[in-house]
C-alpha atoms as a PDB file:
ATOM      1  CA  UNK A   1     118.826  25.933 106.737  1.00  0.00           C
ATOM      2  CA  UNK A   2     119.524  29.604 105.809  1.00  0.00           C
ATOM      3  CA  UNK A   3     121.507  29.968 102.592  1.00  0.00           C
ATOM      4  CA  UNK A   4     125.261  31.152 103.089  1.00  0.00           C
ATOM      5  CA  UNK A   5     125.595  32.931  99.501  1.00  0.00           C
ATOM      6  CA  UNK A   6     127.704  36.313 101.097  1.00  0.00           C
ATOM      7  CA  UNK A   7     124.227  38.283 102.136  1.00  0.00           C
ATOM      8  CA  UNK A   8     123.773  39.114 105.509  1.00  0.00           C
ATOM      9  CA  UNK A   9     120.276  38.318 106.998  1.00  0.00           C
ATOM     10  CA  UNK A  10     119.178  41.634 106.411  1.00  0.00           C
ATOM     11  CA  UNK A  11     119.765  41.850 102.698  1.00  0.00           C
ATOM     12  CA  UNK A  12     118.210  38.383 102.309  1.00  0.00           C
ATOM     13  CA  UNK A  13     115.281  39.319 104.207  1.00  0.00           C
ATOM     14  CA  UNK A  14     115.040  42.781 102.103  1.00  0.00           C
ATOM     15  CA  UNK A  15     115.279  40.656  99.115  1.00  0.00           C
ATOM     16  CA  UNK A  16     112.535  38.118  99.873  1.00  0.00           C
ATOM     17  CA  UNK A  17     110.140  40.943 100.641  1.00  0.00           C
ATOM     18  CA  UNK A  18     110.581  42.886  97.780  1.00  0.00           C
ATOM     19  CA  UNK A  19     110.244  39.311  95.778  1.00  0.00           C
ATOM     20  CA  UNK A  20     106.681  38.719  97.533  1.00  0.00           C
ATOM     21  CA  UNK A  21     105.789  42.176  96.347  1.00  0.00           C
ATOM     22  CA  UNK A  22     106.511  41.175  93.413  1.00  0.00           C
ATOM     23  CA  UNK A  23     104.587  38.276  92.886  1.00  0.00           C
ATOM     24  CA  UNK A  24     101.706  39.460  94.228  1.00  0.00           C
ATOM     25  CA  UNK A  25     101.659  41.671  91.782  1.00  0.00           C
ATOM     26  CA  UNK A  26     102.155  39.184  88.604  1.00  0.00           C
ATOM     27  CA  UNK A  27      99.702  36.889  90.645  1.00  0.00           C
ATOM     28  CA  UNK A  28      97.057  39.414  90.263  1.00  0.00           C
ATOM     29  CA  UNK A  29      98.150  40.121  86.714  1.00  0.00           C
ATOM     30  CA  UNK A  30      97.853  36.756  85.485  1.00  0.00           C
ATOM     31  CA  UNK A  31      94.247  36.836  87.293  1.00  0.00           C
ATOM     32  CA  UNK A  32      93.181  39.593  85.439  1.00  0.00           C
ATOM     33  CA  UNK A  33      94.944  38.793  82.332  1.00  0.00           C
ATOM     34  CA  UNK A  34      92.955  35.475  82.703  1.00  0.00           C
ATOM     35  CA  UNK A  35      89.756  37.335  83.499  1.00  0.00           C
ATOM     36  CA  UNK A  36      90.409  39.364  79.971  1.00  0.00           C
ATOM     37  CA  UNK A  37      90.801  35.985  78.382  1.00  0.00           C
ATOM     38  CA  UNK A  38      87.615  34.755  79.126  1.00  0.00           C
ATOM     39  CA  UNK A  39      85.590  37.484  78.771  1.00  0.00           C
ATOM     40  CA  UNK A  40      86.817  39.249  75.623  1.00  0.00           C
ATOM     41  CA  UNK A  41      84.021  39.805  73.083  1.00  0.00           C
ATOM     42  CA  UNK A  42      83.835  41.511  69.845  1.00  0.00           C
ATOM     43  CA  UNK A  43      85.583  42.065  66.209  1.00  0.00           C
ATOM     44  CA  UNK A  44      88.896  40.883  67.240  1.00  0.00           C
ATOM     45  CA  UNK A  45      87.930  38.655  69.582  1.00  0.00           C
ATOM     46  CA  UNK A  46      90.085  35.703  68.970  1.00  0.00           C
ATOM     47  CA  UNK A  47      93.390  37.179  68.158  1.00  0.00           C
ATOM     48  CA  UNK A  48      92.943  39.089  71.598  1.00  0.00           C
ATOM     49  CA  UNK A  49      91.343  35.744  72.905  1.00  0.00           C
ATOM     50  CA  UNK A  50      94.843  34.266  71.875  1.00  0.00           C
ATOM     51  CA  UNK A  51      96.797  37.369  73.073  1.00  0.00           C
ATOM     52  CA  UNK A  52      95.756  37.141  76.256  1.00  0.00           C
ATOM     53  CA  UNK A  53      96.320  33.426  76.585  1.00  0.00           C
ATOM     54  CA  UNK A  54      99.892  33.800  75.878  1.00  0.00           C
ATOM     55  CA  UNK A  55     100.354  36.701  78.223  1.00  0.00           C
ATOM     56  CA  UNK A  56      98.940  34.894  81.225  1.00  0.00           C
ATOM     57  CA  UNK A  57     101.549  31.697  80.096  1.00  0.00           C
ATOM     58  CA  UNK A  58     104.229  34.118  80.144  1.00  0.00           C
ATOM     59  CA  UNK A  59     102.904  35.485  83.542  1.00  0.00           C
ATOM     60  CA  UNK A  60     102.390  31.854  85.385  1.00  0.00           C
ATOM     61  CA  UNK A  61     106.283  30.860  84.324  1.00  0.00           C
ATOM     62  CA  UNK A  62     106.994  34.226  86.006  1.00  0.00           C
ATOM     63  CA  UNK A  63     105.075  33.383  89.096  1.00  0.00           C
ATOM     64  CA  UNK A  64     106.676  30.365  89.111  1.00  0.00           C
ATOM     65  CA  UNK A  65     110.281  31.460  88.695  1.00  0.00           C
ATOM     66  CA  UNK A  66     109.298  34.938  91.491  1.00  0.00           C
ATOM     67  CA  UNK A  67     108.593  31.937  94.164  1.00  0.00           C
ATOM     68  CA  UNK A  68     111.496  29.733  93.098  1.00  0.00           C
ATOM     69  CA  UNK A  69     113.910  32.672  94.198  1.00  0.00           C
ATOM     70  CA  UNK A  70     112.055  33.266  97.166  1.00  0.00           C
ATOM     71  CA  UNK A  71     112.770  29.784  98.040  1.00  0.00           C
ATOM     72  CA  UNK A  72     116.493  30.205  96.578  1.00  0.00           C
ATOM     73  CA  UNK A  73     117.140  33.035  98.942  1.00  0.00           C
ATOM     74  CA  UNK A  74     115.927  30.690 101.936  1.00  0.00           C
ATOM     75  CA  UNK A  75     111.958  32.478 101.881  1.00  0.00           C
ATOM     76  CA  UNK A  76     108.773  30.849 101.489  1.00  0.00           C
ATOM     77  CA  UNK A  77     106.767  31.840  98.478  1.00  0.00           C
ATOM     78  CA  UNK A  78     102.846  33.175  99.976  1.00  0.00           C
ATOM     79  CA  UNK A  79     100.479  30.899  98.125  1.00  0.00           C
ATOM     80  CA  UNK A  80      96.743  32.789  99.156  1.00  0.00           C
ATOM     81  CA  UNK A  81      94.761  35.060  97.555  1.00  0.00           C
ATOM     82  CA  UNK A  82      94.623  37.044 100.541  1.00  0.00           C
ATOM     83  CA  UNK A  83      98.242  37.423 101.149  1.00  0.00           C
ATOM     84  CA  UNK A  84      98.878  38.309  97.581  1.00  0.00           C
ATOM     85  CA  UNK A  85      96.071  41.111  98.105  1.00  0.00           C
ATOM     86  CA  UNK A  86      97.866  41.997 101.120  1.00  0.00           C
ATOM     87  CA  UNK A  87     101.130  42.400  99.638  1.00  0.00           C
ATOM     88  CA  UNK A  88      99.992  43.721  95.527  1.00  0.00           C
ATOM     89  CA  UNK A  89     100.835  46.911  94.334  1.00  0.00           C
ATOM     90  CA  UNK A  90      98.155  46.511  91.717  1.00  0.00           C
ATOM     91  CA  UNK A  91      93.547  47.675  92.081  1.00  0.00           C
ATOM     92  CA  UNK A  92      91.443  45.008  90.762  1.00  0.00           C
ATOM     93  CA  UNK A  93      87.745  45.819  89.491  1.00  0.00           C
ATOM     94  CA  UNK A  94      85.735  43.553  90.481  1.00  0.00           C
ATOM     95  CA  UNK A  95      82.280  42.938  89.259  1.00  0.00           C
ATOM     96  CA  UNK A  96      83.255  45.364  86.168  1.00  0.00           C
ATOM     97  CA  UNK A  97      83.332  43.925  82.478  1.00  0.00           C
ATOM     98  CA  UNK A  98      85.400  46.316  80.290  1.00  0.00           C
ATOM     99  CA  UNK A  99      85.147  46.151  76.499  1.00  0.00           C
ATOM    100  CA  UNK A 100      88.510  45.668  74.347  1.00  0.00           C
ATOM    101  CA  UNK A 101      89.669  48.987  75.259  1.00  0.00           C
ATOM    102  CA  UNK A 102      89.270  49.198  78.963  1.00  0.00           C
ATOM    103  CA  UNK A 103      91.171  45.459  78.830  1.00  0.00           C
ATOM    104  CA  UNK A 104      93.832  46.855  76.798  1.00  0.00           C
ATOM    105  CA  UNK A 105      94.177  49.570  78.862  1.00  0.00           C
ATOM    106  CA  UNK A 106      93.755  48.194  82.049  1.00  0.00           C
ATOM    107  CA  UNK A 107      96.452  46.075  81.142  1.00  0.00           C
ATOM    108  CA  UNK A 108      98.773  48.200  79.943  1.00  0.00           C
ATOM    109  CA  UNK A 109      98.062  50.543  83.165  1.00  0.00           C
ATOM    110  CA  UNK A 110      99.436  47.220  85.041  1.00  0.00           C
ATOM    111  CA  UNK A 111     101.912  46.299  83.312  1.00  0.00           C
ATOM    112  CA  UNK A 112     103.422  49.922  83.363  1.00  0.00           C
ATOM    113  CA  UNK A 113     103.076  50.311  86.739  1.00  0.00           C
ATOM    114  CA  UNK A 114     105.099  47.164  87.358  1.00  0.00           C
ATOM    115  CA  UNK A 115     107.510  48.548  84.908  1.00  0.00           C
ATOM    116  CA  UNK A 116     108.034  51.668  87.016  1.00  0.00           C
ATOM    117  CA  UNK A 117     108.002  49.856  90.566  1.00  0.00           C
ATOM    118  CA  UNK A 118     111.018  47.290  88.940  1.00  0.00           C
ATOM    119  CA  UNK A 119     113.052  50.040  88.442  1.00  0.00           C
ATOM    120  CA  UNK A 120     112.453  50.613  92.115  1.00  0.00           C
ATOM    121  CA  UNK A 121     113.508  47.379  93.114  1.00  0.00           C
ATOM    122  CA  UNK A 122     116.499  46.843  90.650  1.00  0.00           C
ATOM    123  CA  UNK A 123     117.983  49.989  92.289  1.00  0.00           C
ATOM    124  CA  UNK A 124     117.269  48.902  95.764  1.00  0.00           C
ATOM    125  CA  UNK A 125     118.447  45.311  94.916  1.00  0.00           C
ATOM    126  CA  UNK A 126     121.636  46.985  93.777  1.00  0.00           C
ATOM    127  CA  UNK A 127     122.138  48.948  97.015  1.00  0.00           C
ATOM    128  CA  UNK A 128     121.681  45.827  99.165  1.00  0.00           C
ATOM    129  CA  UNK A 129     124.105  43.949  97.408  1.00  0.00           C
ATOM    130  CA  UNK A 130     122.063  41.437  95.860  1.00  0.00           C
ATOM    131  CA  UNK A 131     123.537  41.421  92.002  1.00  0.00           C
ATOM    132  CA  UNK A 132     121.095  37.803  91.529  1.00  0.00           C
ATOM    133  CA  UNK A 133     118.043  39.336  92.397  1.00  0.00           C
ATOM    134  CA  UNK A 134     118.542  42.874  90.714  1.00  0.00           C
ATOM    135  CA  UNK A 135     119.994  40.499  87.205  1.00  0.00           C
ATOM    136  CA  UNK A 136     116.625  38.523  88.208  1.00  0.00           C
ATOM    137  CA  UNK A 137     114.283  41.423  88.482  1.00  0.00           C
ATOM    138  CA  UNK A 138     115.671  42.914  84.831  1.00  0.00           C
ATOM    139  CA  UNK A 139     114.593  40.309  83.161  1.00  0.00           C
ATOM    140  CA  UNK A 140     111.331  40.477  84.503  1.00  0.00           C
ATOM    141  CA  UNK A 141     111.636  44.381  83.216  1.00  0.00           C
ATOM    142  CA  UNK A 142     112.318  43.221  80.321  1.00  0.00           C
ATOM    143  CA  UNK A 143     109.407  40.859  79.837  1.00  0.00           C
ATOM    144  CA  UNK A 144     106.937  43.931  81.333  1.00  0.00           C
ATOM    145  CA  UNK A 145     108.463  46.220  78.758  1.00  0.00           C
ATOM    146  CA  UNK A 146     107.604  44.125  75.857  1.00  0.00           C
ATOM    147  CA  UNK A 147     104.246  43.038  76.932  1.00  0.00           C
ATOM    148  CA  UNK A 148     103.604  46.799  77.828  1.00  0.00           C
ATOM    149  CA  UNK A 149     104.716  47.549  74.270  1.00  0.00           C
ATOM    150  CA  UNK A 150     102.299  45.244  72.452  1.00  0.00           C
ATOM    151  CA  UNK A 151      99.778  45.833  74.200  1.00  0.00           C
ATOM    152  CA  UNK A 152      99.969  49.680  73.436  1.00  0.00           C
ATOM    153  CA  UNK A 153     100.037  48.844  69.558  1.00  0.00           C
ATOM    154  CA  UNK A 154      96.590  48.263  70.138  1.00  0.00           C
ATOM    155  CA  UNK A 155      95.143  51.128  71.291  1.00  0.00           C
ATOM    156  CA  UNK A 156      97.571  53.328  68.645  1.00  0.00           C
END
């Protein structure tokens, strides 16, 4: 049964796109995030060993919360690594095995391009009348902003 929350068809069907975009892109975030987590090595290996464990938390609730408003807006959250490669703004490296740096900066890379393609999304949210989602995808900003932040202490 299609929700009947005053958004046409259209707008929902906007909405749950952009949302799949979206967590395709924290899907592959957490993976890499993850991927940093296990393979971190060197002098400040376990406070980045713990850094990264509480970004990719963060991330999952994210995920989870991205497919729960899919669902809220009468979607169906994709649930394969192939469709969230189909549908991710984001490169992956595979087979390459940064040191600190390249994670740091790999992840702030991410993290800032999420930033920038939110602010995308907020404003097109906005112009299809959808004031949950674009409330929903600033909080998400939000998170992206801070994690970005951190994350760039490091490398100052």
């Amino acid at each position: 049964m299609q929700p009947a929350i005053g958004l046409t068809e259209k707008s929902l069907s906007k909405s749950i796109q952009m949302l799949t975009v979206l967590l395709s892109d924290e899907v592959i975030l957490y993976t890499k995030t993850r991927n940093f987590h296990w393979n971190v090595a060197g002098e400040s290996f376990m406070e980045l060993h713990k850094l990264f464990q509480n970004q990719y938390s963060a991330l999952e609730e994210t995920i989870d919360t991205v497919a729960e408003r899919i669902g809220k807006l009468g979607g169906k959250a994709i649930g394969t690594m192939k469709e969230f490669l189909e549908n991710t703004r984001l490169k992956e490296n595979p087979g390459v095995y940064a040191a600190q740096k390249g994670m740091l900066m790999d992840l702030v890379n991410d993290h800032q391009m999420v930033i920038v393609e939110l602010r995308k999304d907020i404003a097109s949210s906005e112009t299809n009348g959808d004031a949950g989602t674009t409330d929903f995808l600033t909080g998400i900003l939000e998170y992206h902003e801070t994690t970005a932040w951190i994350l760039r202490r490091y490398l100052n």
